[in-house]
Structure formats: structure tokens, C-alpha cells
Protein backbone atom coordinates (compact mmCIF):
# COMPACT_ATOMS: atom_id res chain seq x y z
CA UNK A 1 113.25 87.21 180.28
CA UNK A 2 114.92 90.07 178.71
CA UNK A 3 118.67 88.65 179.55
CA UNK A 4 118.00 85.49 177.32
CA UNK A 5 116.83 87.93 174.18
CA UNK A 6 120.59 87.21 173.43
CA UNK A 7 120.09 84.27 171.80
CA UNK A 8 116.36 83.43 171.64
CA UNK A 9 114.29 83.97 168.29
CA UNK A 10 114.52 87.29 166.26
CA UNK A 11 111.35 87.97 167.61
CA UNK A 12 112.53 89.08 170.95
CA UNK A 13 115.72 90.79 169.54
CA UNK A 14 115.33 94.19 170.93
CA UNK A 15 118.59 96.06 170.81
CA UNK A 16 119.46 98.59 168.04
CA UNK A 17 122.77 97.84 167.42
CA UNK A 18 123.20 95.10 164.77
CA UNK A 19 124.45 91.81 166.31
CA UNK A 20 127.71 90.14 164.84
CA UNK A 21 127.56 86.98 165.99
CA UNK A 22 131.22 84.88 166.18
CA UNK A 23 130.88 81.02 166.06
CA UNK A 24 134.02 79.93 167.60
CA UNK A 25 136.43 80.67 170.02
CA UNK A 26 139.59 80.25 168.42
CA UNK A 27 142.72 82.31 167.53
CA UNK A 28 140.63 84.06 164.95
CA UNK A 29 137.18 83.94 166.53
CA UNK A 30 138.96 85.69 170.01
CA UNK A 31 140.83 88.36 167.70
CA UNK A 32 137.91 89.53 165.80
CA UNK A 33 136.16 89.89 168.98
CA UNK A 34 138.46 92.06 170.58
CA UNK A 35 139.34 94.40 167.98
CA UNK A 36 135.26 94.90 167.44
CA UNK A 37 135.77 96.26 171.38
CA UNK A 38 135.01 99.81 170.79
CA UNK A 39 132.63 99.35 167.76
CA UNK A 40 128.90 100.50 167.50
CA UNK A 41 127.69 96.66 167.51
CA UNK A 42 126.73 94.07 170.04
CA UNK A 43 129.05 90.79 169.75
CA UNK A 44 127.99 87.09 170.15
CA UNK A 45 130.20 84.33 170.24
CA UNK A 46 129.25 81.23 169.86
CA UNK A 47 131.33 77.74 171.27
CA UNK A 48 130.52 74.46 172.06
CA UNK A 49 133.34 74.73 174.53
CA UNK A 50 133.60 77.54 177.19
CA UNK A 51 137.44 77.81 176.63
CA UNK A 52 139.75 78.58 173.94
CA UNK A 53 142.38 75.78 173.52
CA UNK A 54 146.25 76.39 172.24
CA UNK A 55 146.45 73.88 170.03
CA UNK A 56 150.25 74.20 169.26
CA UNK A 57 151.19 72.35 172.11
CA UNK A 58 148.05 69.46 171.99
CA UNK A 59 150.44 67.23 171.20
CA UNK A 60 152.32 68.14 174.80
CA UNK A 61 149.42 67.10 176.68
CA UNK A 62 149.24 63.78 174.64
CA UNK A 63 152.99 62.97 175.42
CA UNK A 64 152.12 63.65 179.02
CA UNK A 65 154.16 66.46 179.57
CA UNK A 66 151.85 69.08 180.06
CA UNK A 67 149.17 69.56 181.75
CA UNK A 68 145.50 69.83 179.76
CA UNK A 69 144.28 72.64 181.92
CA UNK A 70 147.31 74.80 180.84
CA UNK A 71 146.92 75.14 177.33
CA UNK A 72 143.01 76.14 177.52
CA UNK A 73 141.65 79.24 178.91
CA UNK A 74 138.23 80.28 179.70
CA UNK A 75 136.55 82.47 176.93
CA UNK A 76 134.13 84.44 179.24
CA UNK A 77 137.42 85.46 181.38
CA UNK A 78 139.42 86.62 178.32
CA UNK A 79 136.47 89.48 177.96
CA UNK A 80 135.53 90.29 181.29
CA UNK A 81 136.04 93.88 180.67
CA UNK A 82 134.30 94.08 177.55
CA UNK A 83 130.46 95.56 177.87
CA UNK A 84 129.61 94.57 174.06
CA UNK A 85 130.70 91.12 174.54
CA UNK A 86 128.63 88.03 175.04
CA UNK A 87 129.34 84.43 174.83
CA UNK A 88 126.63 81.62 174.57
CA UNK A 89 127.90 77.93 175.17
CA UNK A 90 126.15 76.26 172.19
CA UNK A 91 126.85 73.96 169.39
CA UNK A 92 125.61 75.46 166.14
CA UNK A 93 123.60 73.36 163.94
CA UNK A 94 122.86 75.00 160.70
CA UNK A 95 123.43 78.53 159.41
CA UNK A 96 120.66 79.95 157.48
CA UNK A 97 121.55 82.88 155.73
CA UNK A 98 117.59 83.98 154.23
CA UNK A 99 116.46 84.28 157.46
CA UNK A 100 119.95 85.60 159.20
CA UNK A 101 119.46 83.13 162.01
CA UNK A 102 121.77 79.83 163.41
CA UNK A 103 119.72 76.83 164.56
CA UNK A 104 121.49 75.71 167.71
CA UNK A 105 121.16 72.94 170.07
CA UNK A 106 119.79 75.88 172.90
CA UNK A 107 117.22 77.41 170.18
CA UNK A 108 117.57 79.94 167.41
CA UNK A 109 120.26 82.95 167.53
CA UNK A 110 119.55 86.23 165.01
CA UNK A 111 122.24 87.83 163.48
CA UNK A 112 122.81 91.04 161.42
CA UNK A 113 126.92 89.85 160.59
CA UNK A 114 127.89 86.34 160.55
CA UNK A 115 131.79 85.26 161.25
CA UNK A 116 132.42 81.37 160.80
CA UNK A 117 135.37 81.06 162.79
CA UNK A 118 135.05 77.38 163.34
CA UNK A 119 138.55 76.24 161.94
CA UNK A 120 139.53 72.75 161.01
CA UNK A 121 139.26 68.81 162.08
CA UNK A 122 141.05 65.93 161.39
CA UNK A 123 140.92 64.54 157.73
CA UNK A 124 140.76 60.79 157.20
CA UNK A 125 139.86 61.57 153.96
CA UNK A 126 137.22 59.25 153.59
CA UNK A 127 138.80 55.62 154.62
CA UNK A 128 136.81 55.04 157.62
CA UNK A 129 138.40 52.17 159.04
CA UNK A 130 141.04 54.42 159.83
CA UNK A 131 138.68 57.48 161.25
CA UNK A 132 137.66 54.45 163.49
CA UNK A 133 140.80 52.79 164.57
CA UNK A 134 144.03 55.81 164.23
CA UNK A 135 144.00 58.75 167.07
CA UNK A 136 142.99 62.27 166.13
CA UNK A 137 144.70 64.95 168.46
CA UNK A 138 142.73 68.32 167.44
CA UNK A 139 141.35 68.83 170.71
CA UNK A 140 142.06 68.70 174.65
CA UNK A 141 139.80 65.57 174.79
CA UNK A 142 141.36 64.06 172.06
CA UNK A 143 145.18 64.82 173.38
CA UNK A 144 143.59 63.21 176.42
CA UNK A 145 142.26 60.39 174.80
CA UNK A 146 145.65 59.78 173.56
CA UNK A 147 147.62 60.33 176.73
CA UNK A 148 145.73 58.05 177.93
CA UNK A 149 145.83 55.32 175.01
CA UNK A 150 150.09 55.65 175.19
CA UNK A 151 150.14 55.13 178.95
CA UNK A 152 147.63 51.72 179.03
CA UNK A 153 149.15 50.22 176.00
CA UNK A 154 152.56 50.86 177.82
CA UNK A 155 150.97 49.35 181.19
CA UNK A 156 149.17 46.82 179.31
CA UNK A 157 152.87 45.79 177.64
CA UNK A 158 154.47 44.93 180.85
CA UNK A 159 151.56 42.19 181.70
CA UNK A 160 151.43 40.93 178.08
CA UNK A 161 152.48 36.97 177.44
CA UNK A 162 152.43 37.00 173.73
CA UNK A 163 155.27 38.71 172.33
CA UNK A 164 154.05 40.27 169.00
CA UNK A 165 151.20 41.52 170.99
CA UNK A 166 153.67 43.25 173.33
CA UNK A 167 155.51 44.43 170.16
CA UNK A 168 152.35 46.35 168.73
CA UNK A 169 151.60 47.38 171.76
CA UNK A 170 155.24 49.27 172.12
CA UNK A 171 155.08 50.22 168.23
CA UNK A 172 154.39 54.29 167.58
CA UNK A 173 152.95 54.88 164.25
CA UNK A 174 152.79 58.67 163.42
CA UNK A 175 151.00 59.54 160.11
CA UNK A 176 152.22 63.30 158.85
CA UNK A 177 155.23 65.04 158.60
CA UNK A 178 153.82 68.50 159.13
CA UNK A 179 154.93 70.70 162.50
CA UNK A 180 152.37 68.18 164.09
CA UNK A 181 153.76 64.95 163.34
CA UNK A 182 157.34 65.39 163.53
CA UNK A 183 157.13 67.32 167.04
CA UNK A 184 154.56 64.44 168.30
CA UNK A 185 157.60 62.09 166.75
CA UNK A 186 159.96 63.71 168.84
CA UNK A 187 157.99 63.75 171.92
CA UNK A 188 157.50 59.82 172.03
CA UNK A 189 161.72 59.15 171.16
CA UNK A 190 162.27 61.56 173.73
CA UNK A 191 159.88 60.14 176.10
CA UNK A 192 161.41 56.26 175.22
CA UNK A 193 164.97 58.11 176.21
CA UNK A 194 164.28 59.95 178.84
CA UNK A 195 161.38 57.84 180.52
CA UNK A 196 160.56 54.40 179.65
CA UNK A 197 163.11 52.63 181.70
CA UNK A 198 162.90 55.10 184.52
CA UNK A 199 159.02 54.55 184.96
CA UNK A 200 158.34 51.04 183.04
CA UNK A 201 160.75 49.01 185.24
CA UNK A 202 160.86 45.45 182.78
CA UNK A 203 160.45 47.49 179.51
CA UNK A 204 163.66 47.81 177.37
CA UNK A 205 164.32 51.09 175.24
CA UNK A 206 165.29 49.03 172.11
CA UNK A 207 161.51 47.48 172.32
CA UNK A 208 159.92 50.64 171.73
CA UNK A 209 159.40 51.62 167.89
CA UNK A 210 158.48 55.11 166.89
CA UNK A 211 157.66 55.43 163.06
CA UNK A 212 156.94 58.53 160.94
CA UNK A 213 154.81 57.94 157.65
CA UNK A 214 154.62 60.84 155.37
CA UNK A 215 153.31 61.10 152.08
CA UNK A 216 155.56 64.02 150.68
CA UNK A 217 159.34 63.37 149.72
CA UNK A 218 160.27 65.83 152.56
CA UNK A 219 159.52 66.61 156.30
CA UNK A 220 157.88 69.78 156.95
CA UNK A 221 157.65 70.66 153.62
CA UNK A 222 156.42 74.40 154.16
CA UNK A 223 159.92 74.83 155.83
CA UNK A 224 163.36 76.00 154.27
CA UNK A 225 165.61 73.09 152.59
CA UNK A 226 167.82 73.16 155.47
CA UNK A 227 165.15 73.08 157.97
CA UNK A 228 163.87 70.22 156.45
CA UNK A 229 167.33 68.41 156.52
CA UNK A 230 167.89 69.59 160.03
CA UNK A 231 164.36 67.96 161.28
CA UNK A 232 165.10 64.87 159.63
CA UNK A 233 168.65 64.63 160.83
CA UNK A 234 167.26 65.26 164.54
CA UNK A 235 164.77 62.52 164.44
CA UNK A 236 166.86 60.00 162.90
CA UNK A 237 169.18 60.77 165.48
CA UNK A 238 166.73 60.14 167.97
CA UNK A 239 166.13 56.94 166.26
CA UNK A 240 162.48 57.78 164.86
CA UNK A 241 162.39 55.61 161.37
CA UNK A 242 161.13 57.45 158.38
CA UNK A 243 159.02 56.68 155.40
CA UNK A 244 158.68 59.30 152.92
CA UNK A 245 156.93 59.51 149.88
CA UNK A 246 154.40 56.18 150.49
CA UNK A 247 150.43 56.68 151.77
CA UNK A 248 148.53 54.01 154.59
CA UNK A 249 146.40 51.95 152.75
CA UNK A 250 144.60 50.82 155.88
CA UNK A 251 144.96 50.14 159.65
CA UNK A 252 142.73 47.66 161.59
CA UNK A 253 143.25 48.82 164.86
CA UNK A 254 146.43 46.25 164.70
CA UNK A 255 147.96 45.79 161.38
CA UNK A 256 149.13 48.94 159.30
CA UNK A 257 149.92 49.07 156.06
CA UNK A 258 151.94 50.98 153.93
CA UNK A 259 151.58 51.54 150.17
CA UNK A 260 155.38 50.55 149.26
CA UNK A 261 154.32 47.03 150.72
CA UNK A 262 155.76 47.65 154.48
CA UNK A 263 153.30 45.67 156.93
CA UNK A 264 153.77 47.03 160.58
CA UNK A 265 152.02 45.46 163.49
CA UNK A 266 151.07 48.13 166.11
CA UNK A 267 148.33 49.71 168.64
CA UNK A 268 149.10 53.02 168.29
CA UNK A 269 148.35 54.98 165.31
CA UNK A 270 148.45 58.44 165.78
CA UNK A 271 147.08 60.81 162.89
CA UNK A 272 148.63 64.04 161.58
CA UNK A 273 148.46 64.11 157.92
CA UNK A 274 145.54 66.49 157.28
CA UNK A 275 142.73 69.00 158.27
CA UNK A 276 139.62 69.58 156.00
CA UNK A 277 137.43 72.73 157.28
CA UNK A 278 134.88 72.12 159.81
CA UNK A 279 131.80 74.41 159.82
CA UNK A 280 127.64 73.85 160.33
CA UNK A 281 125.63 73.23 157.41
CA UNK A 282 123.66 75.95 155.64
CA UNK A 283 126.48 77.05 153.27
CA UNK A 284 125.76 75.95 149.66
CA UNK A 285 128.47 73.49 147.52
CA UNK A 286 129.19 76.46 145.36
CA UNK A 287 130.70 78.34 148.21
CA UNK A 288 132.89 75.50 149.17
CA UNK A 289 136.21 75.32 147.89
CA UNK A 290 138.84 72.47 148.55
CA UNK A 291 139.94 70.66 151.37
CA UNK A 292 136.09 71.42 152.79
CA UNK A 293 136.87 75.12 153.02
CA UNK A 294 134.69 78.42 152.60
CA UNK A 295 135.19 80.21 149.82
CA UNK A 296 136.28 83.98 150.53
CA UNK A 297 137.18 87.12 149.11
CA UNK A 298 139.92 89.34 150.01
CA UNK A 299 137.71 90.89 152.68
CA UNK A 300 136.86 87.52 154.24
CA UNK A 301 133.87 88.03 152.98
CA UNK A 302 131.48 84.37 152.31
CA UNK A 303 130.94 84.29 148.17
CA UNK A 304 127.22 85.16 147.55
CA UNK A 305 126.86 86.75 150.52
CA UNK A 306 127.07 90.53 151.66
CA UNK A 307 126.47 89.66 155.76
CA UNK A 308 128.70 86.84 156.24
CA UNK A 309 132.39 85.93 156.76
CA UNK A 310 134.75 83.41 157.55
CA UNK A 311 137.99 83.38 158.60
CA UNK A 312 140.83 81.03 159.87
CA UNK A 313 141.49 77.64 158.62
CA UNK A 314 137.83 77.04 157.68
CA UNK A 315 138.42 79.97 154.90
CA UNK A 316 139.78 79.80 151.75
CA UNK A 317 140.96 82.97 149.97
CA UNK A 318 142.49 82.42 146.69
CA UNK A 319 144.78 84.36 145.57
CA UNK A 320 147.65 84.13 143.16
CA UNK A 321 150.25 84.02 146.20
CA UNK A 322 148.19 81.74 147.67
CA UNK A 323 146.40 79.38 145.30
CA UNK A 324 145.34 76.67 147.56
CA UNK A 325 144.55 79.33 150.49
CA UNK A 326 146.45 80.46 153.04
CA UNK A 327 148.36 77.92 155.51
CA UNK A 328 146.08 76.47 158.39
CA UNK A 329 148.44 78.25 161.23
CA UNK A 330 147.83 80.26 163.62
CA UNK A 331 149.12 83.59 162.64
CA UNK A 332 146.78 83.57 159.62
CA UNK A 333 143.82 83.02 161.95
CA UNK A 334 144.51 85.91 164.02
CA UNK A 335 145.71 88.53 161.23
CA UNK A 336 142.06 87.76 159.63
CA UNK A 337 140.44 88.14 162.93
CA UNK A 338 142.09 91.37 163.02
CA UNK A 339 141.48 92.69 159.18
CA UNK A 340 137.85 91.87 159.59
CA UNK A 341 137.22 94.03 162.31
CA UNK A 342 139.22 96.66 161.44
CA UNK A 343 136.71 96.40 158.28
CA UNK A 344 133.97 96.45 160.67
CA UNK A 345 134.80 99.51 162.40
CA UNK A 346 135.33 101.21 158.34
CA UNK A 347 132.50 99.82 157.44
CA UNK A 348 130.49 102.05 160.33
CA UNK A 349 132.36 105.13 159.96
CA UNK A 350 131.83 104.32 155.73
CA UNK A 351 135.63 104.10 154.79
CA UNK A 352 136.77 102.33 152.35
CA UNK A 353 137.85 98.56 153.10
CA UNK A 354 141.31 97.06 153.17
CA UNK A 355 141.75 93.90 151.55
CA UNK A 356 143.31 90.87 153.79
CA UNK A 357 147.23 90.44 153.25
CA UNK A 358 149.02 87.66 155.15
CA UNK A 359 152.60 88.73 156.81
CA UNK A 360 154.49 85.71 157.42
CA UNK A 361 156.65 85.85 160.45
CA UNK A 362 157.95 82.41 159.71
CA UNK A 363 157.93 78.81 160.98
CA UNK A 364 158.98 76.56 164.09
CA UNK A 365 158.69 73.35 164.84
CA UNK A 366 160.65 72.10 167.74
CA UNK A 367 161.89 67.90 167.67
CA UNK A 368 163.01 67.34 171.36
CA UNK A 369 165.19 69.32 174.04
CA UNK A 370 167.45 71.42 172.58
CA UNK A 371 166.24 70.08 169.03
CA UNK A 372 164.73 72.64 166.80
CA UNK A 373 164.18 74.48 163.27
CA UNK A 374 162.90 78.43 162.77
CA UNK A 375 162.66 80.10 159.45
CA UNK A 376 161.95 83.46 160.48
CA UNK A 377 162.22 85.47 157.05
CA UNK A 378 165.69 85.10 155.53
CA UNK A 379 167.05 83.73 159.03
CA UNK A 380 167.01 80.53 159.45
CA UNK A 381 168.96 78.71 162.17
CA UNK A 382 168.59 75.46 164.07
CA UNK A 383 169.07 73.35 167.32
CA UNK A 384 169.17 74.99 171.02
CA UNK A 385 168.98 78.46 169.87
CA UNK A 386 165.95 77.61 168.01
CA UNK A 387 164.42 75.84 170.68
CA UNK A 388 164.92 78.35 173.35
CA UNK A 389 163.25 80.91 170.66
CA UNK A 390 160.29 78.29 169.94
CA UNK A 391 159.28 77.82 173.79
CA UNK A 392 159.19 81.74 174.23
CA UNK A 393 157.15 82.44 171.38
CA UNK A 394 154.93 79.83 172.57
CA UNK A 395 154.70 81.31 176.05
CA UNK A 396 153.95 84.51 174.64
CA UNK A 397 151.41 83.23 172.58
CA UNK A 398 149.25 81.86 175.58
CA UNK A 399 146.30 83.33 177.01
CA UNK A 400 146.31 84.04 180.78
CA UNK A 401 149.37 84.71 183.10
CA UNK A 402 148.56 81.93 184.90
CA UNK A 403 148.81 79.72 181.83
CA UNK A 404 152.01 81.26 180.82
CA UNK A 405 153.59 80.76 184.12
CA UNK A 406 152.58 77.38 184.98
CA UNK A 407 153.74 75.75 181.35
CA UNK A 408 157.40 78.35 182.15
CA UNK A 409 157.78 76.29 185.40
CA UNK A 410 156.44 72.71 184.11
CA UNK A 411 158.94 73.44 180.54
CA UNK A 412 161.29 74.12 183.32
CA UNK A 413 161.14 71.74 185.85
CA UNK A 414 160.95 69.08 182.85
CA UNK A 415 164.11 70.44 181.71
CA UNK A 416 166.18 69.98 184.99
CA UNK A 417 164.72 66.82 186.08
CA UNK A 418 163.98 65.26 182.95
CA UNK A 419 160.74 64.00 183.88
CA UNK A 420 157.43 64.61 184.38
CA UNK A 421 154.09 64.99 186.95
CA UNK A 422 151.75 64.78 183.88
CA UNK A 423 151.50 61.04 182.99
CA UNK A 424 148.07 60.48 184.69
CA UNK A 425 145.36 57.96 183.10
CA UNK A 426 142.54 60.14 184.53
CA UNK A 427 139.81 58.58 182.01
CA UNK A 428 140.47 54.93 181.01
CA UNK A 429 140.69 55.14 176.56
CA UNK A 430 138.00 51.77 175.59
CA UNK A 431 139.75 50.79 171.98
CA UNK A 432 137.14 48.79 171.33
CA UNK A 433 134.40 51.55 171.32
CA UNK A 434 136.83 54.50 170.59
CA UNK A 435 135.50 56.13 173.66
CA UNK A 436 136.41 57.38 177.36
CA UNK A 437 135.05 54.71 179.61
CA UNK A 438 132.49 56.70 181.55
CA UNK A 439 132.66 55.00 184.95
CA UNK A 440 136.10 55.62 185.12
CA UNK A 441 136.07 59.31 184.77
């Protein structure tokens, strides 16, 4: 029994160490965990999924040109080596802070530190006939969902007698022009170029549309002005057309429309144009800040509480810098992760804290081959160069060798070839339920 006093009731909590317990395995969750390595407490992490997942290239795996298995890595693997360290496969209910326990679907877990590291999900913001009918892409099973939703509506165009039926089903409606939305953009022109008439023998290039709906006046606006321009100029190159400055009203699962009056007829809607913070219940309203976010000081620390945290995109520090909170990236996730235990390790030895203070390294998005922007600092400098710099910074940032090697070689063989092994309909996408058709996983 005394193996499962991990996460079973404070009862049978024996150790003497206090517990700080991590609920999620993302860039920040994985961070905080590591840097908490040598410290005098024993770590739980908490996931509902036993791997982490790179979420920068998602929208690779839903163009098909990636494989899923790639960009996610096992979490138990990434701390074999580290004796403190203990991970529990477990979807976390409710947080209840009187008590200092998490109700979870595999019983109660005690904690002495909390660290909501849960990050963010797609936000529909509230129209739910879209949540039901447009494609999410925050996840490996949602990227696969839509792999697999792209590849049947182009199978299912080749077969199709009624031509505006065909038309929709060819028609690519991306919603956001953040990094997200204009690379996922990119990736469909570039797969109508490069694939379509290669693979779809009958289907014509010139049939298949590829929209990008954005609600802001510019593309990527977190990026430099010529950045911006550049991204813009790329896509309309690669004939992607481009509404700015208009808002979907609603989709049906076939007609979409756009607040400037634009009606377009399509089956694929693919969502990018927001996150809202995604975290178990148990923290009160007055804690929660916009955009569904935790409110935090500058130590990460949960307001009204002296034993919890939260860091990543589910946190919201304001600050004047940073009014709205810091970006949902990345980077930000990961310098928390690393702040707040560094704090954790003052805390013990009773040093004084350091307050959180975000170093921007700068911004990529890449378009297509040899089609990128990068901001880094007061550099900024587009096309190959760019692109070459995005795809090893992206390598880099991968956990595993393996991982890091096999998307080298598939980025590379991709390249040469201009093709790839990846288009595979393992799990049949039901539109009419929104779900993976079980018997044909």
C-alpha cells in the first residue's frame, strides 16, 4: 500500500517533506519540475495525458506533414533520473484550497504547494454553434481530428455529384491571424501547390479555396510592421484570400458567415482566433481575471492564497508592461516555470524572492518553404533566412533526441521531395457527431 500514499487521501501522507504538486505537463509545468530537482520537497505532477505535447507545430500534424508521435514525448521519460519526481496520470476535478487537497477522477491528492500549470483551450467565446461545427487544433487528438477531416472531405470531393457540395467541400476557412492561423494558412496553399494534383488525380488546384478571417486590421499583430507586411505579402502570394478587420457571425457546419455580409459555403472551418485559460474548479470569481485567467502576483503567486501558484497561459500577471498579462507563448511558460522554482529553493534556504520578469527573445512564424518572419529584438528579417532560423529553433525546442531527429529528417525529406508519408486517415472524423468513429480506430 505504501507506493499509492502518493496520491491517496492526506490521511496516508507519510513523508516529511512538503509535497508540491504540478497539474500539468506543459512547457511550464515540465520547467518548474526540473528546476525543483535538487530541492528539499517531494514533486507531483499531475496530467490527464502521460506525454507532453509541442504544440508549435500541432498545426504540422493537421496538414499531414508530420507525424503525431513526433511532437509528444512521454513525461515519466523526461524525469527518469529524478528521485523527487512523481507523475500520476489523472484528470483533476476540483482544487480545494481549505483542505489543500485536488479531487481527481483516481481519488483525492494532498498538497502542501499547489502549481496550476494547466494552460489554455480553444475560445469560441460563447457561440456554440460554432464550438460544435469549426475545428479546434490545441491538442494531438484534435490536430488528428483535423488531419483527418482535410483528407475525407478531399476524398469525399472526388466522388461528389453536386457541384457546390464539392465546392464546400474544397473551401478552407481559417479563423485567426495569430502565428497559428497564418502558418495553418500556409500549410493548406502549400499543400494545394505542392500536393493536390499529385495525390487527388481529378481535383484541379484552382478548385481549392483557402481563406483567412481575422478580426484585427493586421496579421500577426504582436509582430513588427514589416513582419506583418511580409506575412501578408507571402500568403497572398500563395493565393490565401484575406479578410481583415470583420468577425464570423455563425457557421452551420456548411454556410459561414462573415460580419461585412460575405456568405462562404464550406466544410472546413478551422479555428485559431483565441484561447481563454483552462483550469479545474475550486478557484473563486475574484481570483479570475480576463480571458478566464488566474489572477497572479509577480511571484506567480494565486491572489488570496499563500500555498498556491499558477503559471503559463492559465496566469495572468498584471503589470504595467503587461496590462492584459503576458503573451500565451511558450517562452513565458517556461521562464515562470523557472522563476517559481528558483523561488522555491529561496523560499527553503529563507532568501528573499525575485519577482517574475519576462525576457522576450522575439517572434516567428513561418508561412510555407522558404516563407518566413522573425523579430528577434531590433533584428528583424524575413523569407529563407528566417525560415531556416524558425525550423532550428523549433528542433531545439523539442524534447527527446529521437523527436528532434525524426522531425530533422521528415522537415528534410519533405523538403527534397516535396511530399509527404504523413497523410494517413488512421481514425475516420464523424461530422455529424464531432467525434472519432470508434470502430474505425
Amino acid at each position: 500500500m505504501h507506493h499509492y500514499c502518493l496520491y491517496l487521501p492526506m490521511e496516508q501522507k507519510k513523508s516529511t517533506r512538503p509535497r508540491v504538486a504540478i497539474i500539468g505537463g506543459g512547457f511550464g509545468g515540465i520547467e518548474l519540475a526540473k528546476k525543483l530537482k535538487n530541492a528539499p520537497v517531494d514533486v507531483l505532477m499531475i496530467d490527464k495525458h502521460n506525454y507532453h505535447t509541442f504544440q508549435p507545430l500541432l498545426y504540422q500534424v493537421a496538414a499531414g506533414s508530420i507525424a503525431a508521435d513526433s511532437i509528444g514525448f512521454p513525461l515519466r521519460r523526461i524525469f527518469t533520473r529524478q528521485q523527487n519526481f512523481r507523475f500520476a496520470l489523472a484528470d483533476v476535478k476540483k482544487i480545494n484550497p481549505e483542505s489543500n487537497t485536488l479531487d481527481t477522477d483516481i481519488g483525492t491528492i494532498y498538497y502542501d504547494y499547489l502549481a496550476i500549470a494547466t494552460g489554455s483551450n480553444t475560445n469560441f467565446f460563447g457561440n456554440k454553434e460554432i464550438e460544435r461545427f469549426a475545428m479546434p487544433m490545441k491538442n494531438i487528438p484534435e490536430a488528428l481530428n483535423l488531419r483527418s477531416l482535410i483528407l475525407q472531405n478531399l476524398e469525399m470531393s472526388l466522388v461528389s455529384k453536386d457541384p457546390e457540395e464539392k465546392a464546400a467541400l474544397m473551401t478552407f476557412v481559417v479563423v485567426g491571424g495569430g502565428p497559428t492561423g497564418v502558418e495553418l494558412s500556409g500549410a493548406l496553399a502549400e499543400m494545394r501547390e505542392l500536393i493536390l494534383m499529385k495525390d487527388y488525380h481529378g481535383l484541379r488546384k484552382h478548385a481549392m479555396k483557402v481563406y483567412l478571417v481575422e478580426g484585427k486590421a493586421e496579421l500577426l499583430a504582436a509582430f513588427s510592421p514589416r513582419a506583418r507586411a511580409k506575412a501578408k505579402e507571402f500568403l497572398q502570394d500563395m493565393d490565401v484570400t484575406i479578410y481583415n478587420s470583420v468577425h464570423v457571425e455563425s457557421y452551420n457546419g456548411y454556410l459561414l458567415k462573415i460580419n461585412d455580409g460575405t456568405n462562404i459555403l464550406t466544410r472546413n472551418v478551422l479555428w485559431a482566433a483565441g484561447v481563454k485559460g483552462e483550469f479545474p474548479e475550486g478557484i473563486p470569481a475574484e481570483s479570475i481575471a480576463r480571458g478566464n485567467r488566474i489572477l497572479v502576483d509577480e511571484f506567480n503567486k494565486v491572489k488570496g492564497y499563500e500555498n498556491i501558484y499558477a503559471i503559463g497561459d492559465v496566469a495572468a500577471m498584471i503589470t504595467d508592461e503587461y496590462p492584459n498579462g503576458h503573451p500565451g507563448v511558450a517562452p513565458v511558460a517556461i521562464q515562470q516555470g523557472q522563476n517559481l522554482g528558483e523561488n522555491v529553493h529561496r523560499m527553503f534556504k529563507r532568501k528573499p524572492l525575485v519577482p517574475f520578469k519576462y525576457k522576450d527573445k522575439g517572434s516567428l512564424a513561418t508561412i510555407g518553404r522558404n516563407k518566413a518572419v522573425a523579430d528577434l529584438g531590433k533584428i528583424h528579417f524575413q523569407g529563407f533566412f528566417a525560415w531556416l532560423v524558425w525550423g532550428l529553433v523549433h528542433i531545439m525546442s523539442l524534447a527527446g533526441f529521437t523527436n528532434k531527429g525524426i522531425i530533422f529528417f521528415s522537415w528534410a525529406i519533405n523538403y527534397f521531395t516535396k511530399n509527404s508519408d504523413n497523410r494517413l486517415i488512421i481514425r475516420q472524423f464523424n461530422t455529424k457527431t464531432g467525434m472519432t468513429d470508434p470502430e474505425v480506430r
